[in-house]
C-alpha atoms as a PDB file:
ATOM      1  CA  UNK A   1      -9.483   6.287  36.715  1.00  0.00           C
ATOM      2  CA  UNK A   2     -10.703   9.272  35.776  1.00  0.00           C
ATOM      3  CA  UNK A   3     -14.955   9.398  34.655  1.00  0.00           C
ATOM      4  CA  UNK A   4     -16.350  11.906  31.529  1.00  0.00           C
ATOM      5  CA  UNK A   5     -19.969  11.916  31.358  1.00  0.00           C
ATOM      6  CA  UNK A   6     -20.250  11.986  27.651  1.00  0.00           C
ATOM      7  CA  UNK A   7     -23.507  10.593  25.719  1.00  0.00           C
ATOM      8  CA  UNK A   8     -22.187   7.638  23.451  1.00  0.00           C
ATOM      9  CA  UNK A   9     -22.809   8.850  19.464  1.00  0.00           C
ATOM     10  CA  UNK A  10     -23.182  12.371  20.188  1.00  0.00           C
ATOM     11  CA  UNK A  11     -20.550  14.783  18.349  1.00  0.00           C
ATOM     12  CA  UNK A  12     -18.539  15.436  21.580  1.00  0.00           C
ATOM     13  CA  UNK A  13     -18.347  11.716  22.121  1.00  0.00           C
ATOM     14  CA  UNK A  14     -17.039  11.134  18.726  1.00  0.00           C
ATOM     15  CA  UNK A  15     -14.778  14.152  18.772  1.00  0.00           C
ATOM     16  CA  UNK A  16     -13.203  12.871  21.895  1.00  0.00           C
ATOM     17  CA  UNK A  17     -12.698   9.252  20.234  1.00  0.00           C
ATOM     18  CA  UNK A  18     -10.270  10.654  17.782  1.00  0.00           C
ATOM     19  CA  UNK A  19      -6.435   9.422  18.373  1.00  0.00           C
ATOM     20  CA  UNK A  20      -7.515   7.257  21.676  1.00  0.00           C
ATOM     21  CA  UNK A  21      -7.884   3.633  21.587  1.00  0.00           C
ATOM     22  CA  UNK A  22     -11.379   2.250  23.300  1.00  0.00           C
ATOM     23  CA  UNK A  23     -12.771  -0.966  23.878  1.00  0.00           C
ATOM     24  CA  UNK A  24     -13.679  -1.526  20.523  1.00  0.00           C
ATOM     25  CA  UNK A  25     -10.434  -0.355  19.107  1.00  0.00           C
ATOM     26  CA  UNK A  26      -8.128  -2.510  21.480  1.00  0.00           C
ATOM     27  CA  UNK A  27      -9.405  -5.664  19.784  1.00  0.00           C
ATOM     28  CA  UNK A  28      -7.968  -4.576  16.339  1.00  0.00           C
ATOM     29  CA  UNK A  29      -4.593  -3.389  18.114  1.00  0.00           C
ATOM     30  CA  UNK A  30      -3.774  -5.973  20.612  1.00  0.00           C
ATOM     31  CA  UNK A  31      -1.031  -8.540  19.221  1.00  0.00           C
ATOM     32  CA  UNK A  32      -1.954 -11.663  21.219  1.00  0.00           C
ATOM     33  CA  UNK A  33       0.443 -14.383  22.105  1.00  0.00           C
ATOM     34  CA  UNK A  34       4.188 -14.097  22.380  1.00  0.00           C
ATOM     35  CA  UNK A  35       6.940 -12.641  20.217  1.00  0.00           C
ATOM     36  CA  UNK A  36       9.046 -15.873  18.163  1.00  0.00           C
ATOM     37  CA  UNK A  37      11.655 -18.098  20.132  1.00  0.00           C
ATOM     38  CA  UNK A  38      14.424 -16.724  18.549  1.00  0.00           C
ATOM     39  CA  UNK A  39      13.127 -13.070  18.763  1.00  0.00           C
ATOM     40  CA  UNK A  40      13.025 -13.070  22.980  1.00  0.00           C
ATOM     41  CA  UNK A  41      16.313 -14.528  23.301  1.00  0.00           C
ATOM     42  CA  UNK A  42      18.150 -11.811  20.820  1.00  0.00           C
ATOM     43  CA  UNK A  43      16.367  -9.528  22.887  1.00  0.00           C
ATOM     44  CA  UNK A  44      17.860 -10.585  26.486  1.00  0.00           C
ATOM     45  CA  UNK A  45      21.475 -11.078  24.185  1.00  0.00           C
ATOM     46  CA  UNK A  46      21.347  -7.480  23.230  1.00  0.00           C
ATOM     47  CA  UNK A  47      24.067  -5.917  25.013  1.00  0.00           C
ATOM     48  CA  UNK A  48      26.549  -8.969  24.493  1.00  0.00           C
ATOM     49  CA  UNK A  49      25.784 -11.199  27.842  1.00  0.00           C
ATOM     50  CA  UNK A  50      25.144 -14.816  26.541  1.00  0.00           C
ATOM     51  CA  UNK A  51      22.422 -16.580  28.022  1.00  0.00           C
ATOM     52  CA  UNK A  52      23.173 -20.411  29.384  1.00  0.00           C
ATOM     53  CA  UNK A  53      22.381 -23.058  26.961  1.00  0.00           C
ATOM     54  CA  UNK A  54      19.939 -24.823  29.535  1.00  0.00           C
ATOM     55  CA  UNK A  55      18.047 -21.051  29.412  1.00  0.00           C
ATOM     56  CA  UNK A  56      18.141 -21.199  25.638  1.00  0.00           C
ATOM     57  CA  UNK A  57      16.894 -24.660  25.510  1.00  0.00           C
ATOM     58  CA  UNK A  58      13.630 -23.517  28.081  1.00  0.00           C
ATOM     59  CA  UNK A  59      10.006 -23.379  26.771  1.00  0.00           C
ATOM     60  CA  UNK A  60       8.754 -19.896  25.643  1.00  0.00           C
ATOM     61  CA  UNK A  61       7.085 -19.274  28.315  1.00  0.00           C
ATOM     62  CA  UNK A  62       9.917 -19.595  30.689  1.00  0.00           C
ATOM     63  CA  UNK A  63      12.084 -17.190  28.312  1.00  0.00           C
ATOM     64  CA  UNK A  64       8.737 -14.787  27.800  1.00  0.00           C
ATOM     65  CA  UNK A  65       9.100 -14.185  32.045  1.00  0.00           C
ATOM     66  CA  UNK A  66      12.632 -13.049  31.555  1.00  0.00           C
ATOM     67  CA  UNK A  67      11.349 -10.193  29.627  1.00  0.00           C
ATOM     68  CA  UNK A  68       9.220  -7.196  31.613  1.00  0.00           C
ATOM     69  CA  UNK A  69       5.373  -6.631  30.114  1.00  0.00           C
ATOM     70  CA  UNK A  70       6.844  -3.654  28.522  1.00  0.00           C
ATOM     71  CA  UNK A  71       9.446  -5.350  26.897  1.00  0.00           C
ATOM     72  CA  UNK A  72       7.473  -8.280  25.382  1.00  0.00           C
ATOM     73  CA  UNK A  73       5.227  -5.633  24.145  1.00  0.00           C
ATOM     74  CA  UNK A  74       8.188  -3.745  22.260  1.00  0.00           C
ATOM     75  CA  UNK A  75       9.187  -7.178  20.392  1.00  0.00           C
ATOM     76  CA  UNK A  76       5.473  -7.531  19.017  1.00  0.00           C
ATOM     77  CA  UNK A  77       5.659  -3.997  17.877  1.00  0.00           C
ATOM     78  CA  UNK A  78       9.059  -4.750  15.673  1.00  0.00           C
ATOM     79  CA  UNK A  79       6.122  -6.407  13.149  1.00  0.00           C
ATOM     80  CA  UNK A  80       4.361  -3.936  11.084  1.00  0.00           C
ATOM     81  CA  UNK A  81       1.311  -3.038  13.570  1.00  0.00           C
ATOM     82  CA  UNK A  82      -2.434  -3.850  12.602  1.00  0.00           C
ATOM     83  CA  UNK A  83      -4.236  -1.896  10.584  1.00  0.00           C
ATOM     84  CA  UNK A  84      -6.326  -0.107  13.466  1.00  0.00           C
ATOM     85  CA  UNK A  85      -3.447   1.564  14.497  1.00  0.00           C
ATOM     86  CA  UNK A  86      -2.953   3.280  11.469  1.00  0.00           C
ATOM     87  CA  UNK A  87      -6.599   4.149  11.665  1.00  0.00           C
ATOM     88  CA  UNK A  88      -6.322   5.918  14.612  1.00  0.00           C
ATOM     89  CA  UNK A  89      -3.350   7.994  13.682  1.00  0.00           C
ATOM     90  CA  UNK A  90      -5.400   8.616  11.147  1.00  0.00           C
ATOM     91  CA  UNK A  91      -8.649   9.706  12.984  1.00  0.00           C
ATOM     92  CA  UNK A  92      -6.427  12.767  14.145  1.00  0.00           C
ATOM     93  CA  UNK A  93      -4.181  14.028  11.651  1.00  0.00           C
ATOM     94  CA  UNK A  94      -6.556  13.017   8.621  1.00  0.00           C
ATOM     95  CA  UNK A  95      -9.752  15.239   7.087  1.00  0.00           C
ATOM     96  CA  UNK A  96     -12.953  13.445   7.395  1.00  0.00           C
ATOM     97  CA  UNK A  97     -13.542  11.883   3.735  1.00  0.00           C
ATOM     98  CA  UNK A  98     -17.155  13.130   2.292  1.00  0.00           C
ATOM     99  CA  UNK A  99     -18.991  12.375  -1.000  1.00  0.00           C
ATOM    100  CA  UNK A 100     -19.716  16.309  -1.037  1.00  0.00           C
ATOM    101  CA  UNK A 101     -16.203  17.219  -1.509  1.00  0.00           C
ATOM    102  CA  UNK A 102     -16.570  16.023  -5.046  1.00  0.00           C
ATOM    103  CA  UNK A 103     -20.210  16.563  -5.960  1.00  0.00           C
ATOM    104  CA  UNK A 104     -19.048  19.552  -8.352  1.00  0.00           C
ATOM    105  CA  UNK A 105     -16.490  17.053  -9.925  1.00  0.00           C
ATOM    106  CA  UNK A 106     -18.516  14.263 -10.085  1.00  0.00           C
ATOM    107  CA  UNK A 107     -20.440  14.854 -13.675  1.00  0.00           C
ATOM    108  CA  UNK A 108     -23.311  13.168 -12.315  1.00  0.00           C
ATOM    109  CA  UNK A 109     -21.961  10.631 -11.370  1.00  0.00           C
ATOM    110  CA  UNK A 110     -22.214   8.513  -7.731  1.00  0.00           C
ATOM    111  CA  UNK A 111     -19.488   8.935  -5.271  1.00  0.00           C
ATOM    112  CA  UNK A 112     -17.345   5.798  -4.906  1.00  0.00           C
ATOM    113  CA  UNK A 113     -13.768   5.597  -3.683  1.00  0.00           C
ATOM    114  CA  UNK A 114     -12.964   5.004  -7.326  1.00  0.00           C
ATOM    115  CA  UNK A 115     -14.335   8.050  -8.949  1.00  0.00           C
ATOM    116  CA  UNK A 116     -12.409   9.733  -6.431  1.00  0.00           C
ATOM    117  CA  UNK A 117      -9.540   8.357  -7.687  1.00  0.00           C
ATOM    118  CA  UNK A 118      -9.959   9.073 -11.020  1.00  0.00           C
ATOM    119  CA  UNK A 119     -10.889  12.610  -9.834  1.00  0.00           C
ATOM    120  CA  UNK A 120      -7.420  13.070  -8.235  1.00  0.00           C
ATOM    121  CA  UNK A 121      -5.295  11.054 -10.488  1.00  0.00           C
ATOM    122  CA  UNK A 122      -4.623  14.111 -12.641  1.00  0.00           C
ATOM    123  CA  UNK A 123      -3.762  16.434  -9.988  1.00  0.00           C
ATOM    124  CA  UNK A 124      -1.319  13.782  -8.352  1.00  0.00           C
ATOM    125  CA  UNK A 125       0.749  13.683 -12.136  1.00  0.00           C
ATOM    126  CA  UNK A 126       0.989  17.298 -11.934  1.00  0.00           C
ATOM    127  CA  UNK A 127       2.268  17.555  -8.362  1.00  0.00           C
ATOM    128  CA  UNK A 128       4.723  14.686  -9.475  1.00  0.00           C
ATOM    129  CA  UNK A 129       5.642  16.314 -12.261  1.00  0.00           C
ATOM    130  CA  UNK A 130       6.221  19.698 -10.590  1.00  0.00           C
ATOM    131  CA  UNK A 131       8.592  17.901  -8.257  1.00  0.00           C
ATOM    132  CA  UNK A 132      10.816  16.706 -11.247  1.00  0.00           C
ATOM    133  CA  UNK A 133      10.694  20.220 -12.813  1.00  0.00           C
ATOM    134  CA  UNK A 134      10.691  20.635 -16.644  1.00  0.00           C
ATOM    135  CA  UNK A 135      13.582  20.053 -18.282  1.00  0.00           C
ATOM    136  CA  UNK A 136      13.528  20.176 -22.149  1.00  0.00           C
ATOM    137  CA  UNK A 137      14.680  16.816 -22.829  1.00  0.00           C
ATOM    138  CA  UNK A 138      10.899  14.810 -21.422  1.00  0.00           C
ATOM    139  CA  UNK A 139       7.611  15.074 -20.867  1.00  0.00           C
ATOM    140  CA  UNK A 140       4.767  13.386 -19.297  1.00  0.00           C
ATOM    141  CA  UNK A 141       1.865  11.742 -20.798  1.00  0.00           C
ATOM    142  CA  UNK A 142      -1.249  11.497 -18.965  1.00  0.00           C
ATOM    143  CA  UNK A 143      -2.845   9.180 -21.461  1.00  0.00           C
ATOM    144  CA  UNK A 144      -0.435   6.940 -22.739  1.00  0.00           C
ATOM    145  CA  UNK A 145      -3.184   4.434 -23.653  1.00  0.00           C
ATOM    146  CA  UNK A 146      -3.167   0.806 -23.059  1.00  0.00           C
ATOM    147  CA  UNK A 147       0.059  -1.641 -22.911  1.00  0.00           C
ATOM    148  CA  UNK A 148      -0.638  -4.828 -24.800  1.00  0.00           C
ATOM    149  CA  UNK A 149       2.061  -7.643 -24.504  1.00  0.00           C
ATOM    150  CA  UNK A 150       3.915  -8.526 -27.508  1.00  0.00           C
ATOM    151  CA  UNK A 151       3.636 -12.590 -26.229  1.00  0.00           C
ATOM    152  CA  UNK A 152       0.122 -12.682 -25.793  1.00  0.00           C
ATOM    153  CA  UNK A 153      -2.305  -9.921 -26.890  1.00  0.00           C
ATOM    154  CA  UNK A 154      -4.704 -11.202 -23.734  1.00  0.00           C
ATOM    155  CA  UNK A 155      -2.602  -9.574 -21.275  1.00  0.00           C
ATOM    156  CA  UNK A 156      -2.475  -5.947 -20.727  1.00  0.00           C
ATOM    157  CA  UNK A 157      -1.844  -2.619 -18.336  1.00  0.00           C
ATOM    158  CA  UNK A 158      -3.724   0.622 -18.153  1.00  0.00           C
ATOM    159  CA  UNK A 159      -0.842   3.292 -16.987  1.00  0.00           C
ATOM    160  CA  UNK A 160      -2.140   6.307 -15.475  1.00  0.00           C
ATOM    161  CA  UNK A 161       1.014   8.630 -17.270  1.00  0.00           C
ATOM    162  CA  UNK A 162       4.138   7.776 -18.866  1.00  0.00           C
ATOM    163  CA  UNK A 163       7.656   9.913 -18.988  1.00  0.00           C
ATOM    164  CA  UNK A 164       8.367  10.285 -22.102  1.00  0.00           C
ATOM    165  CA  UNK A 165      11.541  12.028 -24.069  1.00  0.00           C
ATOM    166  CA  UNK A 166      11.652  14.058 -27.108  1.00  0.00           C
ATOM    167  CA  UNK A 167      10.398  11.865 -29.294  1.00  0.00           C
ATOM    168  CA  UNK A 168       8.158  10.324 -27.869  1.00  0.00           C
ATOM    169  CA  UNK A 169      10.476   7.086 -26.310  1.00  0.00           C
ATOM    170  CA  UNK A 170       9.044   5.570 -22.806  1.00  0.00           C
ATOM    171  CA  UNK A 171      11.534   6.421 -20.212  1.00  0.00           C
ATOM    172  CA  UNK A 172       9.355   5.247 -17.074  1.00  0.00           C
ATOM    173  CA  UNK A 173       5.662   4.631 -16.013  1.00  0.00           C
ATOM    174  CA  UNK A 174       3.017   6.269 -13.958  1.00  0.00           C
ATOM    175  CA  UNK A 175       0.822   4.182 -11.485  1.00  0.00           C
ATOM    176  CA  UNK A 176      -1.409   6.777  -9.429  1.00  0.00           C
ATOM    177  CA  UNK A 177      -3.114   5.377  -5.903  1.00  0.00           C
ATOM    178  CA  UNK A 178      -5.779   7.550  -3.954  1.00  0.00           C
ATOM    179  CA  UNK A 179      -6.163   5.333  -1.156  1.00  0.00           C
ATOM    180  CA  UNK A 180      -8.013   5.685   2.547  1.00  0.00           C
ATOM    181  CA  UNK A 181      -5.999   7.571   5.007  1.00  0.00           C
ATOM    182  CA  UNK A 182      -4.707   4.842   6.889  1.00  0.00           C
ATOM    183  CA  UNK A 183      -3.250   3.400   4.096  1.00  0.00           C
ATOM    184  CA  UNK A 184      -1.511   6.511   2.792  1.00  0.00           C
ATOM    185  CA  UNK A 185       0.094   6.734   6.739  1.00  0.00           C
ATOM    186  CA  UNK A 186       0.809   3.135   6.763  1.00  0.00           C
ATOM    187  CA  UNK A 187       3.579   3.926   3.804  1.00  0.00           C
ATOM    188  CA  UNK A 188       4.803   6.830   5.123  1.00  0.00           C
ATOM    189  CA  UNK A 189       5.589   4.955   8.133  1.00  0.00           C
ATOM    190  CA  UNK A 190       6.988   1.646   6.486  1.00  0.00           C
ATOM    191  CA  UNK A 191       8.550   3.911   4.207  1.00  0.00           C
ATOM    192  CA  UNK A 192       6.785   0.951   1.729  1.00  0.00           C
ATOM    193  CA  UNK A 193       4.369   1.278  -0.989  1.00  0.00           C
ATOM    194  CA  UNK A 194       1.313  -1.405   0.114  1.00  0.00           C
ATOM    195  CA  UNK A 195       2.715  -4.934  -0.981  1.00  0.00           C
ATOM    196  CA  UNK A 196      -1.081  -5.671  -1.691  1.00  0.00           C
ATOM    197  CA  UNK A 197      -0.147  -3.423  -5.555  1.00  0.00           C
ATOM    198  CA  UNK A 198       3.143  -5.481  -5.616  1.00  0.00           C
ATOM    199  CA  UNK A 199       1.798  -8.019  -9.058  1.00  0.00           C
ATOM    200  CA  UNK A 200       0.098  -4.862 -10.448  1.00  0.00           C
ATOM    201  CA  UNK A 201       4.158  -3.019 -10.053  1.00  0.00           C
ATOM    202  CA  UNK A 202       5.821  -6.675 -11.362  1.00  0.00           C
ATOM    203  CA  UNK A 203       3.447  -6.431 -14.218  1.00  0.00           C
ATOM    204  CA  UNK A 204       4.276  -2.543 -15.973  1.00  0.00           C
ATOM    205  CA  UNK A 205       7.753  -5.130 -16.573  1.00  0.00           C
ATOM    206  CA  UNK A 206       6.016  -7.945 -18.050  1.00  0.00           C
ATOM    207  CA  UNK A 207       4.256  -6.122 -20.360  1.00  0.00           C
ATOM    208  CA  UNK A 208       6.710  -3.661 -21.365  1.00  0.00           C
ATOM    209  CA  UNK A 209       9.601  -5.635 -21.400  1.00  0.00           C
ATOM    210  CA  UNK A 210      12.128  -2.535 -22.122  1.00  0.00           C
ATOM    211  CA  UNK A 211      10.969  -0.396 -18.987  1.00  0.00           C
ATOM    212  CA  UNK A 212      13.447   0.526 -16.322  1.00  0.00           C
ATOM    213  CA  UNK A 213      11.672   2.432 -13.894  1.00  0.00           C
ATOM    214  CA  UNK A 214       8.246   2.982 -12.724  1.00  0.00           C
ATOM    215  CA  UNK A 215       6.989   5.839 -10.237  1.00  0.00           C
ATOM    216  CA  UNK A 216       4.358   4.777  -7.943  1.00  0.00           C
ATOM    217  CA  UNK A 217       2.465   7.586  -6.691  1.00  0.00           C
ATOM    218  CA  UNK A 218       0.134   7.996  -3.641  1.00  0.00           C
ATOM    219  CA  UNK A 219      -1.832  10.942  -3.237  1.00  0.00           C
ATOM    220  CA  UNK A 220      -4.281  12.231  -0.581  1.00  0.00           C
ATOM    221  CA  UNK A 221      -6.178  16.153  -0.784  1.00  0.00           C
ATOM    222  CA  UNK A 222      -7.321  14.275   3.265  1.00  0.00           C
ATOM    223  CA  UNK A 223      -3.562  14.877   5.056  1.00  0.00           C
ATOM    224  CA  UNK A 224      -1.908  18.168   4.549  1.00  0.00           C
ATOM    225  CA  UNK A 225       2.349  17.660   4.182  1.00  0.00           C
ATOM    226  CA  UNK A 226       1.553  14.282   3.241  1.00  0.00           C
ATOM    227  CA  UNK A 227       0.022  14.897  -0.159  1.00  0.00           C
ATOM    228  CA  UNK A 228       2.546  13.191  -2.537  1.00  0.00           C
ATOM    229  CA  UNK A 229       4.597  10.255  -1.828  1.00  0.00           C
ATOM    230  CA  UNK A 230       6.561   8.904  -4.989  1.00  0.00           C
ATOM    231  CA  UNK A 231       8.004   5.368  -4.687  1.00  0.00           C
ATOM    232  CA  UNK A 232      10.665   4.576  -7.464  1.00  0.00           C
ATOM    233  CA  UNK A 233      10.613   1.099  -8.463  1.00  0.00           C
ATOM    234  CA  UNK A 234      13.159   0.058 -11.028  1.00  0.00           C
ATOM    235  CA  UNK A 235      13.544  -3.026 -12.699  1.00  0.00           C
ATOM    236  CA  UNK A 236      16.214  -4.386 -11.106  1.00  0.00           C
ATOM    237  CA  UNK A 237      13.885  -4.296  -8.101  1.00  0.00           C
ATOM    238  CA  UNK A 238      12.055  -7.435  -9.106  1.00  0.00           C
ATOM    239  CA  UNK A 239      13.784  -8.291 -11.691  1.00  0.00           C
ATOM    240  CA  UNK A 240      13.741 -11.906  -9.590  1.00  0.00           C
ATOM    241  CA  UNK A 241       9.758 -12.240  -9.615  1.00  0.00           C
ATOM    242  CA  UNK A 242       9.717 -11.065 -13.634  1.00  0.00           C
ATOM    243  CA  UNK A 243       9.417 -14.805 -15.299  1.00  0.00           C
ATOM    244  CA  UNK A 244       7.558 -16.223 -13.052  1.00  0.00           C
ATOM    245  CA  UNK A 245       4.773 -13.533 -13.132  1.00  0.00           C
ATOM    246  CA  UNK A 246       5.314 -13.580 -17.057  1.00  0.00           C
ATOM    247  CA  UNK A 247       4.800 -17.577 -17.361  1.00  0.00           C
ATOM    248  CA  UNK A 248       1.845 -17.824 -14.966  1.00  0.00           C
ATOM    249  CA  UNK A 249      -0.138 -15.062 -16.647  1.00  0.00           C
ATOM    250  CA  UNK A 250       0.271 -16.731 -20.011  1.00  0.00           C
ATOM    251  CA  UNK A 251      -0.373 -20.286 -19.063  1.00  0.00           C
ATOM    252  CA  UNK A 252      -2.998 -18.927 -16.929  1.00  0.00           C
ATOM    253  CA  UNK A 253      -4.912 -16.550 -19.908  1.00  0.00           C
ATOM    254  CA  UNK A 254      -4.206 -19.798 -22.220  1.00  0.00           C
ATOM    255  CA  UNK A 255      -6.093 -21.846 -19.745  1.00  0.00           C
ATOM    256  CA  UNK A 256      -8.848 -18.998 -19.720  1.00  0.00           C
ATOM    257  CA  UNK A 257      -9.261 -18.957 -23.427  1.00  0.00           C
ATOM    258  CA  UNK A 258      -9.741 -23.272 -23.530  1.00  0.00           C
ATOM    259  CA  UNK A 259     -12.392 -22.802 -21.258  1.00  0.00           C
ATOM    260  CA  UNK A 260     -14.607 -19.956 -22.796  1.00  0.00           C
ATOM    261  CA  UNK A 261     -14.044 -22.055 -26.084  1.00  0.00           C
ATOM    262  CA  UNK A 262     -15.600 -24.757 -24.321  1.00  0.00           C
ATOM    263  CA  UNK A 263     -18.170 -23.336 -22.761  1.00  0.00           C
ATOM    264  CA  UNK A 264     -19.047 -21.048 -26.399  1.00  0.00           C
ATOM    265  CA  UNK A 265     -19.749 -24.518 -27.934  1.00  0.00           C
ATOM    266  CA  UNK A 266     -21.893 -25.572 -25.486  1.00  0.00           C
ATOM    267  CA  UNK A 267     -24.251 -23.288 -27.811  1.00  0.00           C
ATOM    268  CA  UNK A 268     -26.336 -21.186 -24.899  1.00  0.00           C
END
């Protein structure tokens, strides 16, 4: 062990924190417990020798002390790690996020996360659409106004752009996310838009019940090369999840709308 007299807080303390994992930070990385049953013994199976039936049939902790530490610690790492981890990839590839970056953007307007996406939206759609080139035969829309649903006029979506063709026909949908750096790292590593935004992607083909295809963008001005990620999503992606979404949204906006009657004639 190795000791660096640094004062906690100060800016060569915090500097040094960046990319390492402390005390505080192993609590929010640590996987505790052991990997699934089924997981340990593919593991030991791996390169074709069988393991007894009597082995199979031991406890998990009797197949866990097959396994070396480091090798227990590779099967809890096969699950998407916690969210810490991407924080600290983060902490060392990512620019520090401050309100002041935006104050000339702002309008007068407080800083939030939100305004900042709102801020960026507009140069995400224009890296997008420099990325699909201009061809003649489409354009985008950066205000394609609201989608209301033909089945019930409750239930809406706010695109952020829409691809359009000559004249004027929806060919695909725009969804633009300017989320925190860890997030934005977190996809590029899964390769995986965040499944949190997964009803919000199901519902672009509830409402519009003739789209194919909608481009999920996440953008970041925080990680240099990792600006733009674009996620196609078609509709044969959840085509599976498309009624069920559909019925619960109108039985659910039809429950909504008993209720506020019912409470409107309580007469307050």
């Amino acid at each position: 062990m190795k000791v660096l007299k640094i004062k906690q807080n100060s800016e060569e303390w915090l500097e040094f924190r960046k990319g390492k994992s402390g005390g505080s930070e192993f609590k929010d990385l640590w996987i505790p417990g052991l990997p699934l049953k089924a997981k340990m013994i593919e593991f030991l199976e791996k390169d074709g020798q069988e393991l007894p039936p009597a082995d199979k049939r031991a406890t998990v902790d009797v197949i866990a002390g097959m396994l070396t530490p480091e090798e227990l610690a590779e099967l809890k790492l096969e699950s998407d790690p916690k969210k810490k981890y991407y924080e600290i990839i983060a902490s060392e590839v990512a620019r520090e996020l401050t309100p002041n970056d935006y104050v000339d953007r702002l309008n007068g307007k407080p800083f939030s996360p939100m305004e900042r996406g709102h801020i960026l939206e507009n140069e995400a759609i224009d890296m997008f659409a420099e990325r699909m080139g201009h061809p003649d035969d489409f354009r985008i829309d950066k205000e394609p106004g609201l989608w209301i649903s033909d089945y019930n006029p409750k239930i809406y979506i706010s695109p952020d752009g829409a691809v359009e063709d000559s004249e004027g026909n929806i060919l695909a949908a725009i969804e633009v996310k300017c989320l925190a750096s860890w997030e934005i790292i977190r996809a590029f590593l899964t390769n995986q838009y965040p499944q949190e935004y997964e009803p919000q992607v199901i519902k672009y083909f509830v409402v519009n019940e003739d789209l194919e295809k909608l481009y999920f963008l996440l953008y970041t001005d925080l990680i240099p090369g990792l600006d733009l990620q674009v996620f196609e999503i078609k509709r044969e992606d959840v085509a599976d999840r498309i009624a069920d979404a559909k019925a619960f949204e109108d039985q659910i906006m039809k429950r909504a709308e008993q209720d506020i009657e019912r409470i409107k004639e309580l007469g307050f």
